[in-house]
Protein backbone atom coordinates (compact mmCIF):
# COMPACT_ATOMS: atom_id res chain seq x y z
CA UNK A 1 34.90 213.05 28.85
CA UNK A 2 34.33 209.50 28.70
CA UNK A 3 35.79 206.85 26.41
CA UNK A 4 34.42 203.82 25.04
CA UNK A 5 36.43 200.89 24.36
CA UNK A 6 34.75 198.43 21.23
CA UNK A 7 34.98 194.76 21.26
CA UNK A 8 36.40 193.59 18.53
CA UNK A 9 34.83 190.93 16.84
CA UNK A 10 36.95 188.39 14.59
CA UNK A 11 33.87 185.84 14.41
CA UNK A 12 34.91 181.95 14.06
CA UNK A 13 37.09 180.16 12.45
CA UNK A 14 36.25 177.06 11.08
CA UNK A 15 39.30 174.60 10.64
CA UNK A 16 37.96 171.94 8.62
CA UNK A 17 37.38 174.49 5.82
CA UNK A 18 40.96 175.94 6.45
CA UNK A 19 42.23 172.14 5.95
CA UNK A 20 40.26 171.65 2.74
CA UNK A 21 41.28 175.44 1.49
CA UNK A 22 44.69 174.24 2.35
CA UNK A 23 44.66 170.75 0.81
CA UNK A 24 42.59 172.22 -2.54
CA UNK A 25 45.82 174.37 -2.76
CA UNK A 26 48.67 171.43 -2.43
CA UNK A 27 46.33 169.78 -5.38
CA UNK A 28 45.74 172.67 -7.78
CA UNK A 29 49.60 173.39 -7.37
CA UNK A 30 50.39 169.45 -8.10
CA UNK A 31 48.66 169.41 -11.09
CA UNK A 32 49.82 173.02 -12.00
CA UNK A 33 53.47 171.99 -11.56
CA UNK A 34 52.61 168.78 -13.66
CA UNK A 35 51.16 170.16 -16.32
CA UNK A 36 54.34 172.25 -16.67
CA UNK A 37 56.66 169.60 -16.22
CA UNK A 38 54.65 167.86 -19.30
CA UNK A 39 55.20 170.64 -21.22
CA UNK A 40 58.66 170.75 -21.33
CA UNK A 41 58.64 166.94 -22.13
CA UNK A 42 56.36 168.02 -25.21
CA UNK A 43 58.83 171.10 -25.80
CA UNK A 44 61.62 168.06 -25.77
CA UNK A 45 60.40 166.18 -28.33
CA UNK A 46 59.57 168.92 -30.35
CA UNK A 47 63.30 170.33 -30.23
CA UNK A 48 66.71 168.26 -31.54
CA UNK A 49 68.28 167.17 -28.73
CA UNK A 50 67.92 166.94 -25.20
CA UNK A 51 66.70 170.13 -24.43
CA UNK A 52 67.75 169.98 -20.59
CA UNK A 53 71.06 169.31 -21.55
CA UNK A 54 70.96 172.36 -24.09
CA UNK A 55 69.67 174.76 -22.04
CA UNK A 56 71.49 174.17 -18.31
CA UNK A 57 74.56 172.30 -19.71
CA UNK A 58 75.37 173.82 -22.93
CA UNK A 59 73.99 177.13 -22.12
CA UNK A 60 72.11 177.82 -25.24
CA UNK A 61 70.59 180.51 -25.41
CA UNK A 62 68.17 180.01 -28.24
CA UNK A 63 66.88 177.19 -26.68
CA UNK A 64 66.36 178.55 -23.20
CA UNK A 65 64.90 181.81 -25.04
CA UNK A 66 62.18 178.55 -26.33
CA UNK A 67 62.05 177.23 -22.83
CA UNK A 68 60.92 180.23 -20.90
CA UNK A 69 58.67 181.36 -23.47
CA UNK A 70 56.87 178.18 -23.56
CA UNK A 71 56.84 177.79 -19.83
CA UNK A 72 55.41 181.83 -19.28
CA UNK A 73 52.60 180.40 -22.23
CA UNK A 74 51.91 177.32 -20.00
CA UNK A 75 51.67 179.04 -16.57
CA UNK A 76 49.10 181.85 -18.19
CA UNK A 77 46.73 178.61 -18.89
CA UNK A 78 47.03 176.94 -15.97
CA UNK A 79 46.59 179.89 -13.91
CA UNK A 80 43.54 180.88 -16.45
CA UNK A 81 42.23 176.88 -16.04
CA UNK A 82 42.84 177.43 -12.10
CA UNK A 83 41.36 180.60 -12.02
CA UNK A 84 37.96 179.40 -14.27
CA UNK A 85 37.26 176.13 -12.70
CA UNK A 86 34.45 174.99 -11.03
CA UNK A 87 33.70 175.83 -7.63
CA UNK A 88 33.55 172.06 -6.07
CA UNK A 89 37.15 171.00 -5.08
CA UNK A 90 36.91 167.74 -7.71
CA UNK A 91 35.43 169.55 -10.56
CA UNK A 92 38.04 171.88 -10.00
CA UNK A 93 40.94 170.01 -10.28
CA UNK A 94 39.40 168.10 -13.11
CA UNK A 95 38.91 170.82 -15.05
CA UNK A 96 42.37 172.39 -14.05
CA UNK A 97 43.83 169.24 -15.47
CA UNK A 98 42.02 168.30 -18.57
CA UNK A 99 42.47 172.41 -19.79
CA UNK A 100 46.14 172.05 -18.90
CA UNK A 101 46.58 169.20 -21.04
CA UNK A 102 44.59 170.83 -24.20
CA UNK A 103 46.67 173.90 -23.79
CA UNK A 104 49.90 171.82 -23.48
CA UNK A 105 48.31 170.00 -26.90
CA UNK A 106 47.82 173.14 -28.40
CA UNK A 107 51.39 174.98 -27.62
CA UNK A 108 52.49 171.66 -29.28
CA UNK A 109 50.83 171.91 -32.36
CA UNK A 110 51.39 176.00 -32.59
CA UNK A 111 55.24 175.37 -32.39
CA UNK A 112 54.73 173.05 -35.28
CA UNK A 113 52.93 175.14 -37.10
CA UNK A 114 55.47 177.65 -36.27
CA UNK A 115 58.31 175.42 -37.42
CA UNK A 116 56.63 174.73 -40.18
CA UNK A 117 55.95 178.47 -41.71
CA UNK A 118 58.95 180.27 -40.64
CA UNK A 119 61.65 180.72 -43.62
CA UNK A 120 64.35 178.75 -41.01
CA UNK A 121 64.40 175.58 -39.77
CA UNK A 122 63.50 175.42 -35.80
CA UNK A 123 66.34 172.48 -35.36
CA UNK A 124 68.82 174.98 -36.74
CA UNK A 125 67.96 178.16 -34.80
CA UNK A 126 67.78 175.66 -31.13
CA UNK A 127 71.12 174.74 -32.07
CA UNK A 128 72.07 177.95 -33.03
CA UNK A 129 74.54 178.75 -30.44
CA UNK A 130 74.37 182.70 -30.48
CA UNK A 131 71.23 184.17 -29.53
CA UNK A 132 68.68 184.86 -32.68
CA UNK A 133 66.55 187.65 -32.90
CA UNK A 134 64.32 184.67 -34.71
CA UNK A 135 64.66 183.17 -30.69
CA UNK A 136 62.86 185.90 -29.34
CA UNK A 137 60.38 186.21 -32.54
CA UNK A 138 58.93 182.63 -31.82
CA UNK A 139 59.19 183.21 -28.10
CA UNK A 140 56.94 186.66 -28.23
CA UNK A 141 54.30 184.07 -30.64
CA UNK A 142 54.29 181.43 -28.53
CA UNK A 143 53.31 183.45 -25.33
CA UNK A 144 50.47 185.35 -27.53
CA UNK A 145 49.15 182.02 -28.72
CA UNK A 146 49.50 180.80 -24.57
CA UNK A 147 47.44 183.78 -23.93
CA UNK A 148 44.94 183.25 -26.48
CA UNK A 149 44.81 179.52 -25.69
CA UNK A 150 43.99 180.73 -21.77
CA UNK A 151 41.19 183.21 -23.05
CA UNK A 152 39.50 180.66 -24.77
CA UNK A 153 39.08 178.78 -21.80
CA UNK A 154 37.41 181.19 -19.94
């Protein structure tokens, strides 16, 4: 019996792609993180009140049921505008920011709309300071209309 030992072969590694894979990742997650953090400023002035305040300070509920649901809408889009962009590092990011910011437009005008076509008043429910089934009615739409707004841009 004889054995026969196989060379593995791992091939090359080229590190000036690795550095651009790496730095194309600190950018998409900049602008990722930025587009969320203009979200909640657009979720801020859509709500009474500072909503920072209401949500870590004055623990309410309703409006941190508002706050997650808006943030899970926003990440589904900017992963979907990450995920769709074009192949070339700059077109990329362009793309990944100019589709955050419509879908950051466009939560803003659905919660409007919302606000504007449920039977209570959005200040009222935010303010509200037991939790609302109406909390988590609003929440569930605006994550549908986040997904919707991320399959449209694919």
């Amino acid at each position: 019996m004889s054995t026969t030992w196989q060379a593995l072969e791992f091939g090359t590694v080229d590190g000036d792609l690795l550095v651009q894979g790496v730095v194309g990742t600190l950018l998409f997650f900049v602008i990722g993180v930025g587009v969320l953090a203009l979200g909640f400023l657009a979720l801020d002035l859509l709500t009474p009140g500072n909503l920072r305040t209401q949500v870590y300070l004055d623990h309410n509920p309703n409006a941190a049921i508002l706050l997650a649901a808006n943030h899970l809408a926003l990440a589904i889009i900017v992963v979907t505008a990450i995920m769709t962009s074009g192949d070339d590092l700059g077109q990329g990011l362009v793309d990944t920011a100019v589709y955050g910011l419509v879908g950051v437009l466009l939560q803003a005008v659905a919660l409007r709309v919302l606000d504007a076509v449920i039977p209570a008043e959005l200040r009222a429910l935010v303010n509200e300071p037991r939790i609302r089934g109406s909390a988590w009615a609003i929440a569930a739409s605006l994550v549908a209309i986040g997904a919707v707004n991320a399959a449209a841009l694919s």
